[in-house]
C-alpha atoms as a PDB file:
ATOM      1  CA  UNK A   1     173.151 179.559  62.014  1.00  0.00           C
ATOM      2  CA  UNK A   2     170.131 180.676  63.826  1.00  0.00           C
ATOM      3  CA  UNK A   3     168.176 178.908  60.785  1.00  0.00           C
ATOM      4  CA  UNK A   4     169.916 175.917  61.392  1.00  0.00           C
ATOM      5  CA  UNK A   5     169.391 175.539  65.131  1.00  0.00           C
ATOM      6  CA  UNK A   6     165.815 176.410  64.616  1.00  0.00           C
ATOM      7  CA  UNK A   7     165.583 173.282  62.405  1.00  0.00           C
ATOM      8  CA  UNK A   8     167.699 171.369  65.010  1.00  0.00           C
ATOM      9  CA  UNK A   9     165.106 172.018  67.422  1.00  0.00           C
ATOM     10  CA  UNK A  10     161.725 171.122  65.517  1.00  0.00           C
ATOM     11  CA  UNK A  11     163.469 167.848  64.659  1.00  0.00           C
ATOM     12  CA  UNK A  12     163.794 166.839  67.953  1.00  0.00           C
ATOM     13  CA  UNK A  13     160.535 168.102  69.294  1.00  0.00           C
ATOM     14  CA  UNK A  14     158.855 166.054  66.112  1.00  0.00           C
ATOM     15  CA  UNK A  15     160.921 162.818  67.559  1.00  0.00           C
ATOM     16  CA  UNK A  16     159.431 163.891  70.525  1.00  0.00           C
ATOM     17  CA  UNK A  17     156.188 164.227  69.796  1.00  0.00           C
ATOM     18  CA  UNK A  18     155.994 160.960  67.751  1.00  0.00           C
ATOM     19  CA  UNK A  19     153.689 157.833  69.580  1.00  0.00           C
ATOM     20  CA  UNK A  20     154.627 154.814  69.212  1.00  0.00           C
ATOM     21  CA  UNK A  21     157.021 154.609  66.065  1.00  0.00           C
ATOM     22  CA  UNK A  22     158.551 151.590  65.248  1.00  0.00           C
ATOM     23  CA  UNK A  23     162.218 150.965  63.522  1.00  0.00           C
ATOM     24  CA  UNK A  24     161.043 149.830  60.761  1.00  0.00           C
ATOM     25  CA  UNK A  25     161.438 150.171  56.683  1.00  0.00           C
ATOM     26  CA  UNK A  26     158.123 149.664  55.110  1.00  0.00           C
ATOM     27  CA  UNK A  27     156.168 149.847  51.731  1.00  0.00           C
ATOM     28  CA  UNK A  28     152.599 150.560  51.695  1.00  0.00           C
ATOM     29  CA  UNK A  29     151.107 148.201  49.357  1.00  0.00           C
ATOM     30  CA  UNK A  30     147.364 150.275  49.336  1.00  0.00           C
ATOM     31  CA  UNK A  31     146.804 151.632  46.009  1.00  0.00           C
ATOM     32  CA  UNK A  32     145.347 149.815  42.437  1.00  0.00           C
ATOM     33  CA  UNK A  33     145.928 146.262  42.151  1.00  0.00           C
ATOM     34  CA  UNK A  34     144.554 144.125  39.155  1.00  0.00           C
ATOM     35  CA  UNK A  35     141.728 141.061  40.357  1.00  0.00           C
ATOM     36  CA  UNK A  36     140.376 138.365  38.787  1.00  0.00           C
ATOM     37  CA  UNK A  37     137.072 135.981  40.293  1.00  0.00           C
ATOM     38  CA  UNK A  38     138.081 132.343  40.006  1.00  0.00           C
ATOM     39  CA  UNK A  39     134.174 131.230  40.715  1.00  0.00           C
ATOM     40  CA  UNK A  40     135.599 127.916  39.365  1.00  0.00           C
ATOM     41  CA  UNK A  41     137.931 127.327  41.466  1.00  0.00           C
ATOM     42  CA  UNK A  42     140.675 127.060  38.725  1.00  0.00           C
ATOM     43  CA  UNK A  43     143.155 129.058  39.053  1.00  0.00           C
ATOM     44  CA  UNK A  44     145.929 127.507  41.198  1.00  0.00           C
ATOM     45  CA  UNK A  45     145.902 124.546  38.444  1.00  0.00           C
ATOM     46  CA  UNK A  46     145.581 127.165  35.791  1.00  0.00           C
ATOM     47  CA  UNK A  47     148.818 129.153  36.983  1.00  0.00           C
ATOM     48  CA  UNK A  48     146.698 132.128  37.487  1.00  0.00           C
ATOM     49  CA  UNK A  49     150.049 133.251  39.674  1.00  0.00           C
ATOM     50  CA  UNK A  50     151.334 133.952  36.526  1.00  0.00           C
ATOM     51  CA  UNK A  51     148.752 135.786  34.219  1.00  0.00           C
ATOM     52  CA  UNK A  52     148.051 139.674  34.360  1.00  0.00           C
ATOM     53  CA  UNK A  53     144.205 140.746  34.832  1.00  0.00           C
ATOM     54  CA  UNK A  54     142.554 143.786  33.124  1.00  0.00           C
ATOM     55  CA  UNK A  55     140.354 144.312  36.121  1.00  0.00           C
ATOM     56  CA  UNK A  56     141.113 146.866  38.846  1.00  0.00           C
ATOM     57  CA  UNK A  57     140.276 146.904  42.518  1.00  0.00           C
ATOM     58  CA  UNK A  58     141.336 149.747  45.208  1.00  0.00           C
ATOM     59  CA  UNK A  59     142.901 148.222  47.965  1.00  0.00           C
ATOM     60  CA  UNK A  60     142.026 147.735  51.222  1.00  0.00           C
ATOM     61  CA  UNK A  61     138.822 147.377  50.210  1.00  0.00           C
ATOM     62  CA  UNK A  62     136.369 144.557  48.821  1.00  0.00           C
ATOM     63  CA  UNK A  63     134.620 143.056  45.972  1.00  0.00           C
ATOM     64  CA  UNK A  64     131.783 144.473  46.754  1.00  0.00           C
ATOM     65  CA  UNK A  65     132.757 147.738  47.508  1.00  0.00           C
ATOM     66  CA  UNK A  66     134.199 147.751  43.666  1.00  0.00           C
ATOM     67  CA  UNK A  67     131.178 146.355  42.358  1.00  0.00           C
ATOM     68  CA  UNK A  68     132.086 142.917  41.762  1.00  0.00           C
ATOM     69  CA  UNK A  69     130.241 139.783  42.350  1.00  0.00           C
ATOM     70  CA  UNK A  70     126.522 138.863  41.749  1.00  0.00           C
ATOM     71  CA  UNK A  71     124.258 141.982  42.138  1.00  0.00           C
ATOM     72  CA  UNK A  72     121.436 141.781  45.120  1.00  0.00           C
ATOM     73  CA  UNK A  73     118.053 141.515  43.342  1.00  0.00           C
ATOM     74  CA  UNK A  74     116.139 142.309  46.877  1.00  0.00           C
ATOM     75  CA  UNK A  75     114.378 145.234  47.176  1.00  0.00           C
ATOM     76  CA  UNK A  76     115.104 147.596  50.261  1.00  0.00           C
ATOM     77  CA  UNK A  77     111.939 147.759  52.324  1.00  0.00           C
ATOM     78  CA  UNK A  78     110.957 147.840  55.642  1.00  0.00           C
ATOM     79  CA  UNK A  79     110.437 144.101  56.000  1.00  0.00           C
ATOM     80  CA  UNK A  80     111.219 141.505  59.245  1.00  0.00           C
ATOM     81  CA  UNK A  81     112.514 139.109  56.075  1.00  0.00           C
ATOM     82  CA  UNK A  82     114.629 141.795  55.088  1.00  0.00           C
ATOM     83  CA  UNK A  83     115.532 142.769  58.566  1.00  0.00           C
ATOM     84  CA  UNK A  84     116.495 139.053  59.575  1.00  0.00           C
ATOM     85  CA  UNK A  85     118.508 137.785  56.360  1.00  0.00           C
ATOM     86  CA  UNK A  86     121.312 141.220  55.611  1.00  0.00           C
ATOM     87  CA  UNK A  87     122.882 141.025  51.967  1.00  0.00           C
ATOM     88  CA  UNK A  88     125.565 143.125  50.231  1.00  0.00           C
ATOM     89  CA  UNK A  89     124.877 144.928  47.312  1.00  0.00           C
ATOM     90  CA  UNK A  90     127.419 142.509  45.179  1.00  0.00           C
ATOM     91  CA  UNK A  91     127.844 138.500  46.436  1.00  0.00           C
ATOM     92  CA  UNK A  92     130.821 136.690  46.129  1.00  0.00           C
ATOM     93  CA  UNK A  93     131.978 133.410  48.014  1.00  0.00           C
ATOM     94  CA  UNK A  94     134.884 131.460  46.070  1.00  0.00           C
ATOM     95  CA  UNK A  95     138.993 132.556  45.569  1.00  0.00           C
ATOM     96  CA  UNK A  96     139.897 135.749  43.781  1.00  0.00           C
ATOM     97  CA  UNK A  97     143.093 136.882  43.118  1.00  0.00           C
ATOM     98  CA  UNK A  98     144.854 140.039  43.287  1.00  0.00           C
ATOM     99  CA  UNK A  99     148.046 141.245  41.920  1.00  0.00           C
ATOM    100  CA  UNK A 100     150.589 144.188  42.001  1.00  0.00           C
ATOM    101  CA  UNK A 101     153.910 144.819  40.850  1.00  0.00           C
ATOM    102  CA  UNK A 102     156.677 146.627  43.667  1.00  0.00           C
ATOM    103  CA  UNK A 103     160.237 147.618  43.526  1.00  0.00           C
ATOM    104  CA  UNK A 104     161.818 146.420  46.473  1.00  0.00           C
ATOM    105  CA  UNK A 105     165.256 148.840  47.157  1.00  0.00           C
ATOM    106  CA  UNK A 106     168.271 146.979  47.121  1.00  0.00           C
ATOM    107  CA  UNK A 107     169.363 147.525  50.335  1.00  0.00           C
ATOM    108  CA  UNK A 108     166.392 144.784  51.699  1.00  0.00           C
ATOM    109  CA  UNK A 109     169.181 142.410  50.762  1.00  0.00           C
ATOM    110  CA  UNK A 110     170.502 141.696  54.268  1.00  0.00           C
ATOM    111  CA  UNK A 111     166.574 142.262  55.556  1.00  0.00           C
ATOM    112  CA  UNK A 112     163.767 139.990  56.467  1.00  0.00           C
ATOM    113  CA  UNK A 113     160.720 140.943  54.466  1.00  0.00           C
ATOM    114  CA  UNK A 114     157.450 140.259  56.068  1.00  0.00           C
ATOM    115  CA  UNK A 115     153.959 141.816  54.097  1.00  0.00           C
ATOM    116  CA  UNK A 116     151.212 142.161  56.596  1.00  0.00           C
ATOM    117  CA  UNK A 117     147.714 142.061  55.443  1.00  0.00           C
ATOM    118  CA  UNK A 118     145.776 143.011  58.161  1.00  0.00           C
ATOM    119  CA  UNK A 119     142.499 141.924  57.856  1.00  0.00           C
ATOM    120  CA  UNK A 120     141.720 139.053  55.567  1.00  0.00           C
ATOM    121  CA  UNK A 121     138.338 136.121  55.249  1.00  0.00           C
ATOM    122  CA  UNK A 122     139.395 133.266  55.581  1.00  0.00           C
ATOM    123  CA  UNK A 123     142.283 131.627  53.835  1.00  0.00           C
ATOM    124  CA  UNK A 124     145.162 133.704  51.930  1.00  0.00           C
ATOM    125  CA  UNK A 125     148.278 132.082  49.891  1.00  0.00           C
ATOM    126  CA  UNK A 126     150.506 134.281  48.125  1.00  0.00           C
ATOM    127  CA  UNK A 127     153.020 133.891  45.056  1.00  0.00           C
ATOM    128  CA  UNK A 128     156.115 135.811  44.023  1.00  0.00           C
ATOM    129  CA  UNK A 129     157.675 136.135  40.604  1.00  0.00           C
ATOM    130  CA  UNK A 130     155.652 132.838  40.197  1.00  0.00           C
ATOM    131  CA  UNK A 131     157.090 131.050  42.901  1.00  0.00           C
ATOM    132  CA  UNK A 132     154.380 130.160  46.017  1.00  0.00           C
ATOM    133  CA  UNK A 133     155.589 131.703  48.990  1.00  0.00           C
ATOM    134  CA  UNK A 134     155.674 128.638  51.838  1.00  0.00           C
ATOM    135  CA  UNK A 135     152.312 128.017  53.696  1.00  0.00           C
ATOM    136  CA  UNK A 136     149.426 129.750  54.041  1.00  0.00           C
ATOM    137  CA  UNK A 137     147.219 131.843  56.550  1.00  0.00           C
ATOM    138  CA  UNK A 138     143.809 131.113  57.808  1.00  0.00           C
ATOM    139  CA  UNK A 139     142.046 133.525  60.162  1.00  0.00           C
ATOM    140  CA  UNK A 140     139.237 135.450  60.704  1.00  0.00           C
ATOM    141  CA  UNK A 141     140.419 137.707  63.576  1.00  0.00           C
ATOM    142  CA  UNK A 142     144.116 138.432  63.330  1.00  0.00           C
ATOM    143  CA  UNK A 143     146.877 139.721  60.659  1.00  0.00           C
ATOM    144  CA  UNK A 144     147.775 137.229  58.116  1.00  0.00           C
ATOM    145  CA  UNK A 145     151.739 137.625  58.101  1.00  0.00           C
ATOM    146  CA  UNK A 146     154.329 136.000  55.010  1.00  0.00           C
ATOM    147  CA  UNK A 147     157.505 136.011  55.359  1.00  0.00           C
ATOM    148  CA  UNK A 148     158.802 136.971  51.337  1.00  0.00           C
ATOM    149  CA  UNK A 149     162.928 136.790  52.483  1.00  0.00           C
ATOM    150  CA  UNK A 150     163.164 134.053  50.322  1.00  0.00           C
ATOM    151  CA  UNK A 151     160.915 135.183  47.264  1.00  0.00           C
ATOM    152  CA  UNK A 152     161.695 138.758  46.542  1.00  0.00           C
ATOM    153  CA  UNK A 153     164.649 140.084  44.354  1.00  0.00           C
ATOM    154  CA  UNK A 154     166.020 143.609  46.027  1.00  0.00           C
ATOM    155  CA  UNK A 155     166.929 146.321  43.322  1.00  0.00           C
ATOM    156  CA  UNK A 156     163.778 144.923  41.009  1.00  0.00           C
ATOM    157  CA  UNK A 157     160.408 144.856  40.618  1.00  0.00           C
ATOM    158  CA  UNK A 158     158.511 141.827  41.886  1.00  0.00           C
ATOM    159  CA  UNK A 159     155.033 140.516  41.134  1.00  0.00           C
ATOM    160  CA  UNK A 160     152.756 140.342  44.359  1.00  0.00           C
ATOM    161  CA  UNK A 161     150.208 137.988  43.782  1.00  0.00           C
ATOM    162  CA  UNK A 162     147.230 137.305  46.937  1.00  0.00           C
ATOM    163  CA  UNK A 163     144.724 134.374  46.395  1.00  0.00           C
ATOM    164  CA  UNK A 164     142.243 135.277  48.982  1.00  0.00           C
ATOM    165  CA  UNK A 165     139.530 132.535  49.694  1.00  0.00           C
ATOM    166  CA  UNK A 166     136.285 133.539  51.871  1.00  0.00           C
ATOM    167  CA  UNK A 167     134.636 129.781  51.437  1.00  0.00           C
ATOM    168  CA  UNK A 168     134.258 128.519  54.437  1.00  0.00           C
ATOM    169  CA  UNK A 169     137.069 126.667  55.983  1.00  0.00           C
ATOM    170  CA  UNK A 170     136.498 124.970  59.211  1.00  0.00           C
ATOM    171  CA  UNK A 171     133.045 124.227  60.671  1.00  0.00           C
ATOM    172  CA  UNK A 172     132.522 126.613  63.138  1.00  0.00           C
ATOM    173  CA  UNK A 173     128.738 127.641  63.757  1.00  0.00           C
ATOM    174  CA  UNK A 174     125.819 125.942  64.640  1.00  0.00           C
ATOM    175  CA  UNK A 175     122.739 126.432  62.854  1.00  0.00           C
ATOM    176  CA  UNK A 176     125.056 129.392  60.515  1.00  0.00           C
ATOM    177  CA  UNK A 177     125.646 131.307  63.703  1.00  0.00           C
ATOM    178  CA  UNK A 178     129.100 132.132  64.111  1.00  0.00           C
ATOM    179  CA  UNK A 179     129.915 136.247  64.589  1.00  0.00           C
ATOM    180  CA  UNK A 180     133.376 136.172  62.755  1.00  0.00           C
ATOM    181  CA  UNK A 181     131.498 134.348  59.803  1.00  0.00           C
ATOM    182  CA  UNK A 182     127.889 135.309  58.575  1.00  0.00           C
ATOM    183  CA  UNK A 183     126.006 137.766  56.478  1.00  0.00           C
ATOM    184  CA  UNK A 184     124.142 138.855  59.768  1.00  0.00           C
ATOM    185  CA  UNK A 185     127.195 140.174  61.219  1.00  0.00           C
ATOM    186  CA  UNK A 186     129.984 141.545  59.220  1.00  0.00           C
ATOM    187  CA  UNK A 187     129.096 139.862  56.290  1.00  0.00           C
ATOM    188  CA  UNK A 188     131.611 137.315  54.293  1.00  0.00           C
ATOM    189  CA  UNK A 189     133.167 139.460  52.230  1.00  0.00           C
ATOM    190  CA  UNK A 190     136.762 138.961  49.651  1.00  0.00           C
ATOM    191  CA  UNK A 191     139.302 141.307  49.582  1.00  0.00           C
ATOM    192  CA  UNK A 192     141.600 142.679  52.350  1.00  0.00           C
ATOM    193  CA  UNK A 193     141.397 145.378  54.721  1.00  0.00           C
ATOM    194  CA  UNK A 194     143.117 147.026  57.113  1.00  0.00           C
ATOM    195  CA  UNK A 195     147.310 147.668  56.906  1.00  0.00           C
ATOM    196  CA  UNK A 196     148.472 146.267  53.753  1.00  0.00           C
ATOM    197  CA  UNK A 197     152.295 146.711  54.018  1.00  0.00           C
ATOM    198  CA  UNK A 198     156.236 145.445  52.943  1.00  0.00           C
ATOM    199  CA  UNK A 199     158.418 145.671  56.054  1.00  0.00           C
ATOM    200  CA  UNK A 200     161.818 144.807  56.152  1.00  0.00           C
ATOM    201  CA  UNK A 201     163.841 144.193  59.346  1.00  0.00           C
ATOM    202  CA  UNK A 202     166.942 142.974  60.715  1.00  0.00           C
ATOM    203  CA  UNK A 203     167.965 139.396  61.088  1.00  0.00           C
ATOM    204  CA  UNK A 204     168.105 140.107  64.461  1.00  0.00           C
ATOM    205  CA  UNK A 205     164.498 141.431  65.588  1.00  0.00           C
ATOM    206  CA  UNK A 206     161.820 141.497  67.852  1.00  0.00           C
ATOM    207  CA  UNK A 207     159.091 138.858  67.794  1.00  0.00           C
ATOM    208  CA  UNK A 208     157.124 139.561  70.707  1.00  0.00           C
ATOM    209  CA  UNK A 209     156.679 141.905  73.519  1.00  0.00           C
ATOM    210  CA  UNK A 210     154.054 140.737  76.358  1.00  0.00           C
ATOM    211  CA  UNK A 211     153.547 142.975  78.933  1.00  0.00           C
ATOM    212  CA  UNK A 212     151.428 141.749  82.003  1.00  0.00           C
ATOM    213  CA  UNK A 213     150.208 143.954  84.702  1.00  0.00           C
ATOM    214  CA  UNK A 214     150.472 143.238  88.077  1.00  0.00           C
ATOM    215  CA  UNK A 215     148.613 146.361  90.345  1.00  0.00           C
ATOM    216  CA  UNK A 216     149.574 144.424  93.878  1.00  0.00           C
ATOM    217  CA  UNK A 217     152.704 144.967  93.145  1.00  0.00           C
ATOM    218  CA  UNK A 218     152.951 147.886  91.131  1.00  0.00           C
ATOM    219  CA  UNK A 219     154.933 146.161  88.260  1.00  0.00           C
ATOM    220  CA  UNK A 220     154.251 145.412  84.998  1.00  0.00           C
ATOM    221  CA  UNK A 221     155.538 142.101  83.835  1.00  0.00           C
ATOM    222  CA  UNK A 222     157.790 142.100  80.516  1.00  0.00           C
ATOM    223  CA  UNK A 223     158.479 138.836  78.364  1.00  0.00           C
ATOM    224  CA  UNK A 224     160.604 139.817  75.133  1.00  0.00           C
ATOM    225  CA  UNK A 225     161.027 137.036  72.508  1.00  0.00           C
ATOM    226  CA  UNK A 226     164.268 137.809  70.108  1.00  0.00           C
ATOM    227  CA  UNK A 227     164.054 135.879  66.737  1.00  0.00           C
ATOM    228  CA  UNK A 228     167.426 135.321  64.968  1.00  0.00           C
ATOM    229  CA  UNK A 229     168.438 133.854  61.759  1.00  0.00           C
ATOM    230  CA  UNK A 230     172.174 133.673  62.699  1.00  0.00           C
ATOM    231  CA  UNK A 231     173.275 130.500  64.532  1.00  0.00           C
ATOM    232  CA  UNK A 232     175.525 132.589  66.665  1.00  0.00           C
ATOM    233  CA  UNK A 233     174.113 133.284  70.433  1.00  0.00           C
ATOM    234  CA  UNK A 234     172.311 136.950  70.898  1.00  0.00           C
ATOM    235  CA  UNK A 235     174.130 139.484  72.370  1.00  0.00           C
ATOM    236  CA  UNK A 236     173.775 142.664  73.142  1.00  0.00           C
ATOM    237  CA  UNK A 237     171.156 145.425  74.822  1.00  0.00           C
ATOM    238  CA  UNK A 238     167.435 145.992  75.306  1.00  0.00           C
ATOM    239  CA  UNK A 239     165.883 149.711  75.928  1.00  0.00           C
ATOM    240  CA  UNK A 240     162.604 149.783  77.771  1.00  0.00           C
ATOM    241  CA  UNK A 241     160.628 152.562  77.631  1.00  0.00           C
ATOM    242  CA  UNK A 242     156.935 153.868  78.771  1.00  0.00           C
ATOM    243  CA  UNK A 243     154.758 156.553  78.926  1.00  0.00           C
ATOM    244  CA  UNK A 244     152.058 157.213  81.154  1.00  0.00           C
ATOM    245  CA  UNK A 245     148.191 157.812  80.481  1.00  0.00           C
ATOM    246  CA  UNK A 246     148.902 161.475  80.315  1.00  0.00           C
ATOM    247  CA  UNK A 247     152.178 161.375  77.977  1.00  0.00           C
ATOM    248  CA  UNK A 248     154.485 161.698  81.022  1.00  0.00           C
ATOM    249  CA  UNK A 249     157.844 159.681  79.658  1.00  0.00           C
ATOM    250  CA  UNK A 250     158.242 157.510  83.507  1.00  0.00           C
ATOM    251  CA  UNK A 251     162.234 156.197  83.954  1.00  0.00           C
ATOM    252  CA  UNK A 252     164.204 153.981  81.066  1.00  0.00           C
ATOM    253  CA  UNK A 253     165.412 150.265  82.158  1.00  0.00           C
ATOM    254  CA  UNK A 254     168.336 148.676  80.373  1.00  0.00           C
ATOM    255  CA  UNK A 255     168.459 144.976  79.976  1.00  0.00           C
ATOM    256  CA  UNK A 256     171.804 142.659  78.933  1.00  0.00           C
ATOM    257  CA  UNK A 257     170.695 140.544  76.433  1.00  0.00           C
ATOM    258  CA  UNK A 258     172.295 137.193  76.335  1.00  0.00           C
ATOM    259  CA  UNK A 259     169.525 134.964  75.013  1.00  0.00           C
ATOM    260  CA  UNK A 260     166.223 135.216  72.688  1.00  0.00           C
ATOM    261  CA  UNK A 261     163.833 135.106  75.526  1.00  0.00           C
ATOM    262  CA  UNK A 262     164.167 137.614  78.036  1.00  0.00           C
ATOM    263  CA  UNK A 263     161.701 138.419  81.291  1.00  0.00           C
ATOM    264  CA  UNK A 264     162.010 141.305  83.393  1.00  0.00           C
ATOM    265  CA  UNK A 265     159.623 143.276  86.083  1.00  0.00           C
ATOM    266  CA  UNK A 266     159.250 146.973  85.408  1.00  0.00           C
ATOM    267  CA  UNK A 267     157.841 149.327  88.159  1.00  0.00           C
ATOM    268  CA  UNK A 268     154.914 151.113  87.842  1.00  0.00           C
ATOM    269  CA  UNK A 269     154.442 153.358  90.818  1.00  0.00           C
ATOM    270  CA  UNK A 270     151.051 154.395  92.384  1.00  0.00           C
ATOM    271  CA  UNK A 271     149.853 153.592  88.661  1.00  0.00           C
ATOM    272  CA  UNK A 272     146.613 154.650  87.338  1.00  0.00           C
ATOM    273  CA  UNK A 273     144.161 151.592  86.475  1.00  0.00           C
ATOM    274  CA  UNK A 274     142.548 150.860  83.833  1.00  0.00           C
ATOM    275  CA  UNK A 275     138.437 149.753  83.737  1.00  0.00           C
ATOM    276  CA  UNK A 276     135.609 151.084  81.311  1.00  0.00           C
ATOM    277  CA  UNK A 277     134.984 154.281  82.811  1.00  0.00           C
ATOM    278  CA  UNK A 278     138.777 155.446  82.994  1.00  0.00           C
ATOM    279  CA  UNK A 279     140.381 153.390  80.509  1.00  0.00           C
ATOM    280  CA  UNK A 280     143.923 154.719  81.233  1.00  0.00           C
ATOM    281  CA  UNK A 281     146.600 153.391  78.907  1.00  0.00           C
ATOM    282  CA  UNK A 282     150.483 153.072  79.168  1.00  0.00           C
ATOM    283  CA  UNK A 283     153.003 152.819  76.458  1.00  0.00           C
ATOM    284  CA  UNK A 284     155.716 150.609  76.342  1.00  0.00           C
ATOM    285  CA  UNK A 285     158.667 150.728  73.573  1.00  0.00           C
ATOM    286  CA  UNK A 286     161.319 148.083  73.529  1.00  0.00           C
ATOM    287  CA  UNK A 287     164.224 148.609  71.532  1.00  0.00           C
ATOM    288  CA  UNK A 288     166.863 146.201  70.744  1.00  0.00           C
ATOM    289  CA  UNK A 289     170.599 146.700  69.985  1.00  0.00           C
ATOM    290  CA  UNK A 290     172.535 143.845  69.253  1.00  0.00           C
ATOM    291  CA  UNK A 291     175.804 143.031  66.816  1.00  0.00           C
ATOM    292  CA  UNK A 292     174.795 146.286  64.702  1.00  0.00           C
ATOM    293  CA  UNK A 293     171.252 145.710  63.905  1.00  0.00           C
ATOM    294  CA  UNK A 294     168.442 147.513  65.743  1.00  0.00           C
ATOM    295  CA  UNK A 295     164.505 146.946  65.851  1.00  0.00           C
ATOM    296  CA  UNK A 296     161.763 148.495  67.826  1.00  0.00           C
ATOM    297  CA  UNK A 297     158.271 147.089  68.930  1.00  0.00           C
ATOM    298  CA  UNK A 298     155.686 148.850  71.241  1.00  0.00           C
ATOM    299  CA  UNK A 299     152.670 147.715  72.706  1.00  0.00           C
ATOM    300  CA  UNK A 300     149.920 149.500  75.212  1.00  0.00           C
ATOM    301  CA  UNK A 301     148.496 147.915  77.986  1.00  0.00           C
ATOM    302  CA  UNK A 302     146.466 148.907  81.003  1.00  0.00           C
ATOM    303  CA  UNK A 303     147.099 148.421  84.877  1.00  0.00           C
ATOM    304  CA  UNK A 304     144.143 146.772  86.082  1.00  0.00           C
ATOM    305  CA  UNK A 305     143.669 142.911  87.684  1.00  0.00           C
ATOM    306  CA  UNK A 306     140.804 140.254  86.896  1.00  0.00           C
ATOM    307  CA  UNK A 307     139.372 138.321  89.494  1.00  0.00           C
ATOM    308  CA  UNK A 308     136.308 136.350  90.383  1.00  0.00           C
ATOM    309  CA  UNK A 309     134.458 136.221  93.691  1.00  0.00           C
ATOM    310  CA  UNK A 310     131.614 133.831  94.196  1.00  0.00           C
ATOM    311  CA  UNK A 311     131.259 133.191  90.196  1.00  0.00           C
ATOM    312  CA  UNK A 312     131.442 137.282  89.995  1.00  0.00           C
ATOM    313  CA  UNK A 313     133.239 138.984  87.290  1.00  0.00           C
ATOM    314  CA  UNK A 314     135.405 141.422  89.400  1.00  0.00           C
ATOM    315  CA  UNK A 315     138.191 143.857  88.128  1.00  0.00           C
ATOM    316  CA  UNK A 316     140.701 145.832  90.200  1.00  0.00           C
ATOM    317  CA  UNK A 317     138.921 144.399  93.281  1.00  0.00           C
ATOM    318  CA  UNK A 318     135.725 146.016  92.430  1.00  0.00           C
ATOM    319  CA  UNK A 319     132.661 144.089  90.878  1.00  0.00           C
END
């Protein structure tokens, strides 16, 4: 009994002590997947989607962290040419493809599946079983997000395959200056980094949670955005929760949920704001309950207001 209790009680201080955690069912997709150049640019027309490749890549990672792509012939010395024109040790700008087999539980039937690749240049399409998965992303800055509902066969393994393209997409430099997109920067690099993920959640879920601060008033400004598949109204209850700079939990708000698009003001009392040298941060949890489904999203923010005064950057009042 004592035994028992004593478990009890480390479970709930480990629920406790968790930051952050979503409601979420998720597959981590980092690992060995197989990868193939396509330098010619032939591989949609060839249905590479549906070949296997006997090269391996460890993903998230690049092509020229694995050694693939055309070797750099420069020497490394201390030159201003060297200095002025930064190369990888492997070059690589066309498609390649990548490719991994997952068994997807059966109980992702009644789930939307979303796979999140976190940090992709530039374009990324992606295939399942053979079958292209609708649209495509292109970004140089954010997650590149498919939704696979449609594609993926719960209780089975599925083929995962990524074509990843780091030509360049859209003119967006002048002169080859452009931070998100040179070799002088962070280089233009294939392959994916970052979160590379399966995550299945209910019909019913959380899109988006924007949180606005507002120190005049003491508030913090909360837009949730519910997306449904169902063509029956929303109904049901949202849980907001937050948690100061120093980990203090401050007082839950419930909110009636009647619609997909809810707003509410959420008071932050003699908060502490947020600027470079004390870069306090809250956290905010919203959790949804609605017609037996739950999800979870949470988000940090910082109290602190931007102004300008005479063309003078000035935040919390304060230049």
């Amino acid at each position: 009994m004592r035994i028992s209790k004593f478990l009890i009680a480390w479970g709930i201080i480990a629920l406790l002590m968790t930051s952050c955690k979503q409601v979420v069912r998720e597959i981590d997709l980092s690992g060995e997947w197989e990868v193939a150049l396509d330098s010619m640019d032939k591989g949609i027309s060839g249905k590479w989607y549906m070949e296997s490749f006997p090269d391996k890549i460890t993903l998230p990672g690049t092509l020229c962290d694995a050694g693939y792509g055309t070797p750099c012939t420069l020497e490394p010395t201390m030159d201003k040419e060297i200095f002025l024109n930064l190369k990888r040790k492997f070059d690589y700008l066309g498609p390649a493809w990548y490719k991994k087999e997952c068994f997807i539980p059966a109980e992702w039937n009644e789930k939307d599946v979303f796979l999140t690749l976190e940090r992709v240049i530039w374009n990324s399409q992606v295939w399942i079983n053979g079958t292209k998965v609708e649209g495509f992303n292109e970004s140089l800055t954010t997650p590149h997000y498919f939704n696979l509902s449609k594609y993926l066969v719960p209780g089975e393994n599925n083929k995962i395959v990524i074509r990843i393209d780091n030509r360049r997409q859209h003119d967006i430099s002048v002169k080859n200056l452009a931070h998100a997109y040179t070799n002088d920067t962070q280089t233009m690099w294939n392959g994916i980094l970052g979160k590379i993920a399966l995550t299945a959640k209910d019909k019913v879920q959380i899109e988006e949670l924007r949180l606005t601060p507002d120190i005049d008033n003491q508030t913090v400004n909360v837009s949730v955005k519910i997306g449904s598949n169902g063509s029956s109204p929303v109904s049901g209850k949202l849980l907001f929760a937050v948690k100061d700079p120093k980990g203090n939990k401050l007082a839950d708000k419930e909110v009636q949920v009647n619609n997909t698009e809810i707003t509410f003001t959420y008071p932050i009392n003699n908060p502490m704001l947020w600027d470079e040298f004390t870069p306090n941060i809250y956290e905010a949890t919203a959790t949804l309950e609605t017609e037996g489904m739950t999800d979870s999203k949470c988000e940090i923010f910082g109290m602190r207001k931007l102004t300008n005064q005479n063309a003078l950057l000035q935040i919390n009042n304060r230049r």
